[in-house]
N, C-alpha and C. Protein backbone atom coordinates (compact mmCIF):
# COMPACT_ATOMS: atom_id res chain seq x y z
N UNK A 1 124.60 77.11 108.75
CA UNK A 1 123.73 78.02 109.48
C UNK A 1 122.42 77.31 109.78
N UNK A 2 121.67 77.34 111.53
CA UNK A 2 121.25 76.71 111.55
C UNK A 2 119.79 77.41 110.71
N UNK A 3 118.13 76.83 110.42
CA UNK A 3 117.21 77.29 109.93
C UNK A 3 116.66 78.49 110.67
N UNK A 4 116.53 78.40 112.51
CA UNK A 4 116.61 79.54 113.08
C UNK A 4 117.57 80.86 112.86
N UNK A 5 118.10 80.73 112.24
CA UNK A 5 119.23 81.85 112.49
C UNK A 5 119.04 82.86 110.74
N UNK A 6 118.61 81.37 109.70
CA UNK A 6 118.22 81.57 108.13
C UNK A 6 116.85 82.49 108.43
N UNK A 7 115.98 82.24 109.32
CA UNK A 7 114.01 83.11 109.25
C UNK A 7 114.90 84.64 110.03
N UNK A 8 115.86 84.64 111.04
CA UNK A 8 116.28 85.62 111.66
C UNK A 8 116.83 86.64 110.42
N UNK A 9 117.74 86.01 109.56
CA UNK A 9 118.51 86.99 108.45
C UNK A 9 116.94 87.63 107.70
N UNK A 10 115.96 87.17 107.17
CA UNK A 10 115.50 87.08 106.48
C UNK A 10 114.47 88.69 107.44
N UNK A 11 113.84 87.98 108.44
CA UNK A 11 112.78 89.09 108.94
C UNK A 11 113.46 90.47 109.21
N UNK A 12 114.79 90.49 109.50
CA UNK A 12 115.92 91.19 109.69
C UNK A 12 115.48 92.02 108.42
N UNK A 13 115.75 91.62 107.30
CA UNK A 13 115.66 92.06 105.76
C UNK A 13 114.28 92.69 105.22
N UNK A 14 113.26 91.84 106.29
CA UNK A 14 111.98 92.51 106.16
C UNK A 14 111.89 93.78 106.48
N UNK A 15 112.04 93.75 107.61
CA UNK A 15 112.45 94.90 108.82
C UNK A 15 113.00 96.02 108.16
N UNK A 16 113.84 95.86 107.66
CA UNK A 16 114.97 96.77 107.05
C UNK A 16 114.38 97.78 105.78
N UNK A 17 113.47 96.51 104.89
CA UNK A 17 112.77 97.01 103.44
C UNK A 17 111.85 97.69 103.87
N UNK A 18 111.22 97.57 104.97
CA UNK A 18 109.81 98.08 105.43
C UNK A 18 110.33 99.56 106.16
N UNK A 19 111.43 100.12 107.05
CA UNK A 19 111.84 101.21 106.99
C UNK A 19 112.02 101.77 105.58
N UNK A 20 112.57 101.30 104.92
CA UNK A 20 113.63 101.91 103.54
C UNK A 20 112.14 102.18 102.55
N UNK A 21 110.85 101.40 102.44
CA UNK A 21 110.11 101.88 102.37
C UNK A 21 108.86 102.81 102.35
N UNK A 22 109.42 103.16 103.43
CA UNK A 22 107.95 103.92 104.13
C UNK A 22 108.39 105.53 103.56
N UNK A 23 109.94 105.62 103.28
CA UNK A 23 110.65 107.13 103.02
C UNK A 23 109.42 107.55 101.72
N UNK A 24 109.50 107.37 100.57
CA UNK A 24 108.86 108.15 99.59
C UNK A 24 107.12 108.42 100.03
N UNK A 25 106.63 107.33 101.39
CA UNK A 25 105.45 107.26 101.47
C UNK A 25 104.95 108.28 102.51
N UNK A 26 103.73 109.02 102.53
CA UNK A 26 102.95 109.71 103.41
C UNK A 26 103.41 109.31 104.81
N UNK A 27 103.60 110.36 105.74
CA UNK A 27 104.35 109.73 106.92
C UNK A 27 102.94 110.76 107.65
N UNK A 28 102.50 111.91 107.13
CA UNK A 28 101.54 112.48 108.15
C UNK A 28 101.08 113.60 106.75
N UNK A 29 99.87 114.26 106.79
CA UNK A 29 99.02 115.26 106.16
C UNK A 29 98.99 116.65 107.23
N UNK A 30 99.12 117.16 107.27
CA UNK A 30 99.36 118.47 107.75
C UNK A 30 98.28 119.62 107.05
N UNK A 31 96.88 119.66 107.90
CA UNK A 31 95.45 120.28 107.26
C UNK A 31 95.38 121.61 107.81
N UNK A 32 94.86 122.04 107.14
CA UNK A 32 94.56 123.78 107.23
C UNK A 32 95.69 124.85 107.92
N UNK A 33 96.73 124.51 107.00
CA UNK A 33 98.37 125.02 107.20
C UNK A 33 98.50 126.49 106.50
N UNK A 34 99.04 127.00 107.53
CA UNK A 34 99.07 128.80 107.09
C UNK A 34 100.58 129.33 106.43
N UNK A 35 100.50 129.76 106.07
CA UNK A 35 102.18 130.75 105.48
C UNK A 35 102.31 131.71 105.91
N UNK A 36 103.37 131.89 107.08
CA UNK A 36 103.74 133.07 107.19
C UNK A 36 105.00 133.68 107.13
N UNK A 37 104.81 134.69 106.18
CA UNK A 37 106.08 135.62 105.84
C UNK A 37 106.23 136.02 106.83
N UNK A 38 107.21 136.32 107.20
CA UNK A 38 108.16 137.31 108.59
C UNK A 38 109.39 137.90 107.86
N UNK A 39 109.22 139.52 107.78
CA UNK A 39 110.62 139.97 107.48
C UNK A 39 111.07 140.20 106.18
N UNK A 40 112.05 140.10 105.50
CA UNK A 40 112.86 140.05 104.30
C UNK A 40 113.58 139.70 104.43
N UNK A 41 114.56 139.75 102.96
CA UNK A 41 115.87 139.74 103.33
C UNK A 41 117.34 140.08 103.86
N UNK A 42 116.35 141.49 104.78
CA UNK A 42 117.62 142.35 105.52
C UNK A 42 117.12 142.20 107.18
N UNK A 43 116.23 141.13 107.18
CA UNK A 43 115.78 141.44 108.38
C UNK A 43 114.57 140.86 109.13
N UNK A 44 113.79 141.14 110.18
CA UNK A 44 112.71 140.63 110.56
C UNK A 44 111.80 142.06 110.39
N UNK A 45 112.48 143.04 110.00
CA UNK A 45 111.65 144.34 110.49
C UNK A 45 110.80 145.33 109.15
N UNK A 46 110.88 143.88 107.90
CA UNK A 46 110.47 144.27 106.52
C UNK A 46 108.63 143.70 106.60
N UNK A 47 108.34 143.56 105.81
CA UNK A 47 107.01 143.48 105.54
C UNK A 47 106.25 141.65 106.41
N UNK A 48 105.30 142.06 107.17
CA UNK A 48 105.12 140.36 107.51
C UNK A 48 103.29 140.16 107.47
N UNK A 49 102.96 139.35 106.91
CA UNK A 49 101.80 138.99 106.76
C UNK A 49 101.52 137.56 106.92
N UNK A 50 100.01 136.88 107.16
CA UNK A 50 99.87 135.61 107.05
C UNK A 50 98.75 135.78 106.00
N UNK A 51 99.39 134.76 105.47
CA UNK A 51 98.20 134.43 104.18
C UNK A 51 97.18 133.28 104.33
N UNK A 52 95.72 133.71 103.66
CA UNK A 52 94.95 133.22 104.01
C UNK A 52 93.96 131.62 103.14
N UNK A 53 94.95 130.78 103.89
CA UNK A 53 94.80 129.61 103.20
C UNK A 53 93.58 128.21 103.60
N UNK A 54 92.53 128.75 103.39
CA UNK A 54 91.12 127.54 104.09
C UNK A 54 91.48 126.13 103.81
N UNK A 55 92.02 125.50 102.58
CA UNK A 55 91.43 124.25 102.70
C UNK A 55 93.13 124.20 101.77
N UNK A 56 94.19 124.36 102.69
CA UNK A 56 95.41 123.78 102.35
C UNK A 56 95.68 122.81 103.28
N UNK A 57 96.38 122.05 102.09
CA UNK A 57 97.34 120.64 103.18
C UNK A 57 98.49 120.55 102.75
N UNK A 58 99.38 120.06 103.84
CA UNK A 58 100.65 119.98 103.19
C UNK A 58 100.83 117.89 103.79
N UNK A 59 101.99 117.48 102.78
CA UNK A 59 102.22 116.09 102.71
C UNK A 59 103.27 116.35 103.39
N UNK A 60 103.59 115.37 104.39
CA UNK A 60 104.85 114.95 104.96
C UNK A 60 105.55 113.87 104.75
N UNK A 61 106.58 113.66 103.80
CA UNK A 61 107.44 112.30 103.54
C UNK A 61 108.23 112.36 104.18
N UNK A 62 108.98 110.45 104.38
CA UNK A 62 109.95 110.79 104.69
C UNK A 62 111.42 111.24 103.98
N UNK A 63 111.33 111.72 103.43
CA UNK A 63 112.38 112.20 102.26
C UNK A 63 112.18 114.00 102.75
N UNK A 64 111.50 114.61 103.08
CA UNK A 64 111.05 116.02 103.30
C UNK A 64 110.78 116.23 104.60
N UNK A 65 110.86 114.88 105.58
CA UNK A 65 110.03 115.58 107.14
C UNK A 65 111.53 115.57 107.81
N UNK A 66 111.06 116.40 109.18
CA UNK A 66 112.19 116.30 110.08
C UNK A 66 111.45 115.96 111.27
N UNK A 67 112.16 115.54 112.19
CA UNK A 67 111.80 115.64 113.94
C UNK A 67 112.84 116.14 114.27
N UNK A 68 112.06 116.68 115.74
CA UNK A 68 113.03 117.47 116.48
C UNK A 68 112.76 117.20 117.77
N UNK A 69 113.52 116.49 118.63
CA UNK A 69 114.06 116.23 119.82
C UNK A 69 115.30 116.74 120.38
N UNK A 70 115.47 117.66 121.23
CA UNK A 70 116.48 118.61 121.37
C UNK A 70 117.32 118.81 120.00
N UNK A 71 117.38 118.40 119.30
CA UNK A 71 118.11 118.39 117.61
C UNK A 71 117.41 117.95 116.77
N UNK A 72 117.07 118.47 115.39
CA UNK A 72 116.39 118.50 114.54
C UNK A 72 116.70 117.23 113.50
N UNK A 73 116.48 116.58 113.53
CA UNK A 73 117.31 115.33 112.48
C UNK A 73 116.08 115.04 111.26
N UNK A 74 116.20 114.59 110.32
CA UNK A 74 115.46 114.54 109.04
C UNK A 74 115.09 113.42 109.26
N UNK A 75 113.91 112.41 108.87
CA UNK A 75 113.21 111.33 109.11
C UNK A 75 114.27 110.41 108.22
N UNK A 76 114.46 110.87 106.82
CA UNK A 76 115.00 110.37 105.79
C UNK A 76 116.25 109.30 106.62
N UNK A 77 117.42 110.37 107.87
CA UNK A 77 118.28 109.67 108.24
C UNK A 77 117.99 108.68 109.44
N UNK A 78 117.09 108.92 110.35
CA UNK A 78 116.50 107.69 111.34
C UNK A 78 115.87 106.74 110.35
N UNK A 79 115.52 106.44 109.34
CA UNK A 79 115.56 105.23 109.06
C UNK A 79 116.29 104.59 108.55
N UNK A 80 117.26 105.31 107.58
CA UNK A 80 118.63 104.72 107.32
C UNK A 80 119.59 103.96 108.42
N UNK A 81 119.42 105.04 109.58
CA UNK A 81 119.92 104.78 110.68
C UNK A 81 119.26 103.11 111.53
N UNK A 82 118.12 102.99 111.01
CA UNK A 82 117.38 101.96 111.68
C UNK A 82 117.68 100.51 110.85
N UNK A 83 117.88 101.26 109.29
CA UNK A 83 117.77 100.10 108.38
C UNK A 83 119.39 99.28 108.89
N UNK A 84 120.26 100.18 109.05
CA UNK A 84 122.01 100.18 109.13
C UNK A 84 121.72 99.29 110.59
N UNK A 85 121.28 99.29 111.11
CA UNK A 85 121.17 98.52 112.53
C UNK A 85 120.72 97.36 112.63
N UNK A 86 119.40 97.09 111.73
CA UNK A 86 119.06 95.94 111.15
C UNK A 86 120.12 94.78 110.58
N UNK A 87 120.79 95.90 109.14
CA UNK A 87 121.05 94.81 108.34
C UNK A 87 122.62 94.70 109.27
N UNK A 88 123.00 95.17 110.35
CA UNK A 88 123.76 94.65 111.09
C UNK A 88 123.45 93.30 111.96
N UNK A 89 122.00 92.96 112.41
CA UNK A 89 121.63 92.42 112.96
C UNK A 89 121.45 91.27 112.14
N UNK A 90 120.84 91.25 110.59
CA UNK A 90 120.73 90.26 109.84
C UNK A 90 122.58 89.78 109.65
N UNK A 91 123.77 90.52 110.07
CA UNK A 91 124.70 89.90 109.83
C UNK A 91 125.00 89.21 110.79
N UNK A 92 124.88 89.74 111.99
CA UNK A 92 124.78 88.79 113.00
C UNK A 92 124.11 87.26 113.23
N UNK A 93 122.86 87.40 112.73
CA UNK A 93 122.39 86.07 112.77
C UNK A 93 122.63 85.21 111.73
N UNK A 94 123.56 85.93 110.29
CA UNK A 94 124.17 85.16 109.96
C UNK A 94 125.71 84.47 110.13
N UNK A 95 126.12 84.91 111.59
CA UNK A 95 127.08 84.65 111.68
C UNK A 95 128.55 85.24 111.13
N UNK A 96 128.35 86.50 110.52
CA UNK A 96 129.16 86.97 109.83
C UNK A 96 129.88 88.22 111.37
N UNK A 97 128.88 88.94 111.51
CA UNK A 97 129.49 90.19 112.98
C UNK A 97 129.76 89.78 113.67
N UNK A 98 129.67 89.86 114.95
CA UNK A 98 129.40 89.85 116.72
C UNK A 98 129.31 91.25 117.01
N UNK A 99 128.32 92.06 116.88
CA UNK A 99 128.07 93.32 116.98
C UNK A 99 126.91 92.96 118.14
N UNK A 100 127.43 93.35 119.29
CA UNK A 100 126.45 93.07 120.57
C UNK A 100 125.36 93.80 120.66
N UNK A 101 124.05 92.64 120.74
CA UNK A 101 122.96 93.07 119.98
C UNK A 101 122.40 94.49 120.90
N UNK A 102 122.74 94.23 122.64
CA UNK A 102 122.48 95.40 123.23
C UNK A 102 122.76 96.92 122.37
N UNK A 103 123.31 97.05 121.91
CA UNK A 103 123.73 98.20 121.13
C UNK A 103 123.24 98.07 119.82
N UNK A 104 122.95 97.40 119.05
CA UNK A 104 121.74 97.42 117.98
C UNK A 104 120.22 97.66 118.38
N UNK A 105 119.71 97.27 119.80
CA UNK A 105 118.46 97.42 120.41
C UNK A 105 118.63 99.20 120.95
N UNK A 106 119.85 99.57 120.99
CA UNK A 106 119.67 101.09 121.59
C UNK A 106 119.28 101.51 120.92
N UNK A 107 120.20 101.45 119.84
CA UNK A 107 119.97 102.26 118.22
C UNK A 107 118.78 102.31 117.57
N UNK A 108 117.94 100.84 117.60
CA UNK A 108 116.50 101.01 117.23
C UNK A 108 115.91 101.80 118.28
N UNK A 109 116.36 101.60 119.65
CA UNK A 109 115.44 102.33 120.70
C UNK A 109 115.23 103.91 120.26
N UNK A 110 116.29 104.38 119.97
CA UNK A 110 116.70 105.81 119.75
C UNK A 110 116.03 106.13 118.59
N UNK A 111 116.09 105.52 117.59
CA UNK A 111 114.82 106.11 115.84
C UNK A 111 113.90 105.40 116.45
N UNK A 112 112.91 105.11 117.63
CA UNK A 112 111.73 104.61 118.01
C UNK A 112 111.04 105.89 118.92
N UNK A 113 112.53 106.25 119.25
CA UNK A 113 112.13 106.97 120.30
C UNK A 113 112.15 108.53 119.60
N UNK A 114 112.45 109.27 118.83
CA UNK A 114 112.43 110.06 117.68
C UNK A 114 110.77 110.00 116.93
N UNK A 115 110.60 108.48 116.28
CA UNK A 115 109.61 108.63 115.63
C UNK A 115 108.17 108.59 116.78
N UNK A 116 108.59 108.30 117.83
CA UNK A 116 107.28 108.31 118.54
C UNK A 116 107.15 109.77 119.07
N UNK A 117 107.92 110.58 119.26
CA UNK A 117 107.97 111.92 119.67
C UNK A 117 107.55 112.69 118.40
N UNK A 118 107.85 112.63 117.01
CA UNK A 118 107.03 113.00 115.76
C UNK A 118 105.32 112.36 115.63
N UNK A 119 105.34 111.59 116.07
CA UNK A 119 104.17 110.93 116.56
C UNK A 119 102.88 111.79 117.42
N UNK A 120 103.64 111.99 118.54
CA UNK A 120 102.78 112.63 119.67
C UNK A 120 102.54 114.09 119.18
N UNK A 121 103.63 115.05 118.67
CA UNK A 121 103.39 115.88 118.09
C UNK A 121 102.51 116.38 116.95
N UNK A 122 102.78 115.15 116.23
CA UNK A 122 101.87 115.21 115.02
C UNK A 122 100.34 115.08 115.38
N UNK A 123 99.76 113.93 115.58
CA UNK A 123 98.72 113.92 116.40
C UNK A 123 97.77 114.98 117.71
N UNK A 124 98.90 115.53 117.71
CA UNK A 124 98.38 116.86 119.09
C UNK A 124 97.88 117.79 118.51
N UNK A 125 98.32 117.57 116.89
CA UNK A 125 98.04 119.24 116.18
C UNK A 125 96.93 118.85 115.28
N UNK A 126 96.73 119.51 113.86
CA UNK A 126 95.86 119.42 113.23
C UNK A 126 96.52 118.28 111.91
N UNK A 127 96.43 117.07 112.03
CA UNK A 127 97.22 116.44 110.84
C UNK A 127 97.02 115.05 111.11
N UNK A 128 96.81 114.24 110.14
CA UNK A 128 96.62 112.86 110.15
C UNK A 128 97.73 111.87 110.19
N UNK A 129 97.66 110.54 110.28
CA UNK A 129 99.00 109.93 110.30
C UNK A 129 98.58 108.84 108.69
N UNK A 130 99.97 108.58 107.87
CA UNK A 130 100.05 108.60 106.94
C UNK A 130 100.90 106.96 107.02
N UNK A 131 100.65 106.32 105.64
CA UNK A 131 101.11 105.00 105.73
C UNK A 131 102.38 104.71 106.08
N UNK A 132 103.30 105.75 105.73
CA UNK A 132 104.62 105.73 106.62
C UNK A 132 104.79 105.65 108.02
N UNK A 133 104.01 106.13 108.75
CA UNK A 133 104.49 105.84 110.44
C UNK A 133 104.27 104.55 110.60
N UNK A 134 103.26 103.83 110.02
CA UNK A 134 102.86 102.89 109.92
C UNK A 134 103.90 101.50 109.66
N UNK A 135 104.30 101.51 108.59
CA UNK A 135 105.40 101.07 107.80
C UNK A 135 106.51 100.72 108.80
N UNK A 136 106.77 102.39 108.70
CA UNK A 136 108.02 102.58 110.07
C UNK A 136 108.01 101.64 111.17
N UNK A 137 106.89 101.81 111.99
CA UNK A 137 106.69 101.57 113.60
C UNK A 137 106.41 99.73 113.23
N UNK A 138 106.01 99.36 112.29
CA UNK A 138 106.47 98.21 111.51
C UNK A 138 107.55 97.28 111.87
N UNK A 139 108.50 98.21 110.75
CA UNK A 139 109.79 97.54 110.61
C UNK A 139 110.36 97.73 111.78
N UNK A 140 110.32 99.16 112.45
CA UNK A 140 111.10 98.87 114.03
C UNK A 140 110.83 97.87 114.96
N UNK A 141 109.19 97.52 114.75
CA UNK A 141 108.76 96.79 115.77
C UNK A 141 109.42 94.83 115.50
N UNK A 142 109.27 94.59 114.23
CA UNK A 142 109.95 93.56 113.75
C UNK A 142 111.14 92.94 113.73
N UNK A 143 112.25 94.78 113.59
CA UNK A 143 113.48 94.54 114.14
C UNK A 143 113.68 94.13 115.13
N UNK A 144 113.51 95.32 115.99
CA UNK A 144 113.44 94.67 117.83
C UNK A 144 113.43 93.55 118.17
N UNK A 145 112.26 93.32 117.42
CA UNK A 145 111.92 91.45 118.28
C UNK A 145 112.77 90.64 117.25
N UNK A 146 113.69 91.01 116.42
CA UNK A 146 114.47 90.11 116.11
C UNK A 146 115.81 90.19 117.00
N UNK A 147 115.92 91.37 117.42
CA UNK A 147 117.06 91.71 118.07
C UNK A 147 117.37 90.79 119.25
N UNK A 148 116.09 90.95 119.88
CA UNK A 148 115.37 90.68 121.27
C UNK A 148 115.88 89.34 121.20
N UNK A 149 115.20 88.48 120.00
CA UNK A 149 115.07 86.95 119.84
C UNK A 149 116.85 86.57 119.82
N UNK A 150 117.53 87.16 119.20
CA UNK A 150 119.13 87.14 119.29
C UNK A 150 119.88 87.50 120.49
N UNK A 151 119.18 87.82 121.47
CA UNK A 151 120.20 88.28 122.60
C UNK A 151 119.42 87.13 123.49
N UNK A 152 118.39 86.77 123.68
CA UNK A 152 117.91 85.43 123.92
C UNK A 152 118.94 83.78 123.57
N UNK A 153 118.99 83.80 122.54
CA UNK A 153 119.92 82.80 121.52
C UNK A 153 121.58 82.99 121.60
N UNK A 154 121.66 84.64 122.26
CA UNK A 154 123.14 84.58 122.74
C UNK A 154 123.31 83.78 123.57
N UNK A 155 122.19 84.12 125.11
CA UNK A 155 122.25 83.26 126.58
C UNK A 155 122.18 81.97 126.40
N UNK A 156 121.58 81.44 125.04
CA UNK A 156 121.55 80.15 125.21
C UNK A 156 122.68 79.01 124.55
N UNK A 157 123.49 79.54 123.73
CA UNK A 157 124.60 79.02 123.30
C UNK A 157 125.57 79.30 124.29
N UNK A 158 125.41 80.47 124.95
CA UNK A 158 126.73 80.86 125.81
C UNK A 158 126.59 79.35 127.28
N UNK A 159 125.45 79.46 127.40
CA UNK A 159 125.23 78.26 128.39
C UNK A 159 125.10 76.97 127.92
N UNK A 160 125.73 76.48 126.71
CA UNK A 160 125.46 75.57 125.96
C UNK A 160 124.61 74.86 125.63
N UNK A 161 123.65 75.29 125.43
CA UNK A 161 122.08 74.53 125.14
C UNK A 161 122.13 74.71 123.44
């Protein structure tokens, strides 16, 4: 294996730890958050109040958050989903797959494109962003350009250079 292909497995692995990381960590703070009861348990038409909460916050992990883009998916599984794409990609550049990287770049596109829509949302409202998006937008961004750098290195073996 050549040494290019050894830094590729490796940032691949970065990439991967740095999603798989960010899950237990602060992904966003969610400030001056209200509770509201609606209803019971026979109904919407039982008792409903909002309670009056000044200086609550709630934590958003990724182990506990969701996004929702026409479907609600849990953060927990877009990065699994991101990490699984990665360490496909680190097999690739070790020569082990041929999993065409175009379709590993969707897949990150798609948990990029998820977490940036939790992103815009989050930010629009009342809530901070937390070392996890961070982390996240990280390792995606690292992946990618490893991806990127491999579909590059396809064209160039395929043309024999």
């Amino acid at each position: 294996m050549r040494a290019a292909n050894k830094n590729q497995v490796v940032l691949c692995a970065i990439a991967a730890v740095l999603l798989l990381c960010s899950l237990p960590t602060t992904w966003a703070t969610i400030n001056n958050a209200q509770l509201n009861f609606n209803g019971g348990p026979f109904g919407d038409g039982g008792f409903q109040m909002t309670m009056p909460t000044p200086a609550m916050s709630i934590d958003v992990t990724g182990l506990n958050g969701y996004v929702t883009l026409g479907v609600k998916i849990p953060i927990w599984l877009l990065a699994v989903a991101g990490a699984g794409a990665l360490a496909l990609a680190a097999l690739n550049a070790a020569q082990v797959t041929k999993v065409p990287p175009v379709a590993l770049l969707v897949a990150l596109g798609v948990v990029g494109l998820f977490f940036a829509v939790g992103l815009v949302a989050m930010l629009g409202g009342d809530a901070t962003l937390g070392i996890g998006y961070v982390l996240a937008f990280a390792g995606l961004g690292l992946g990618a350009w490893q991806v990127i750098a491999q579909m590059g290195g396809a064209s160039a073996t395929a043309s024999g250079q």
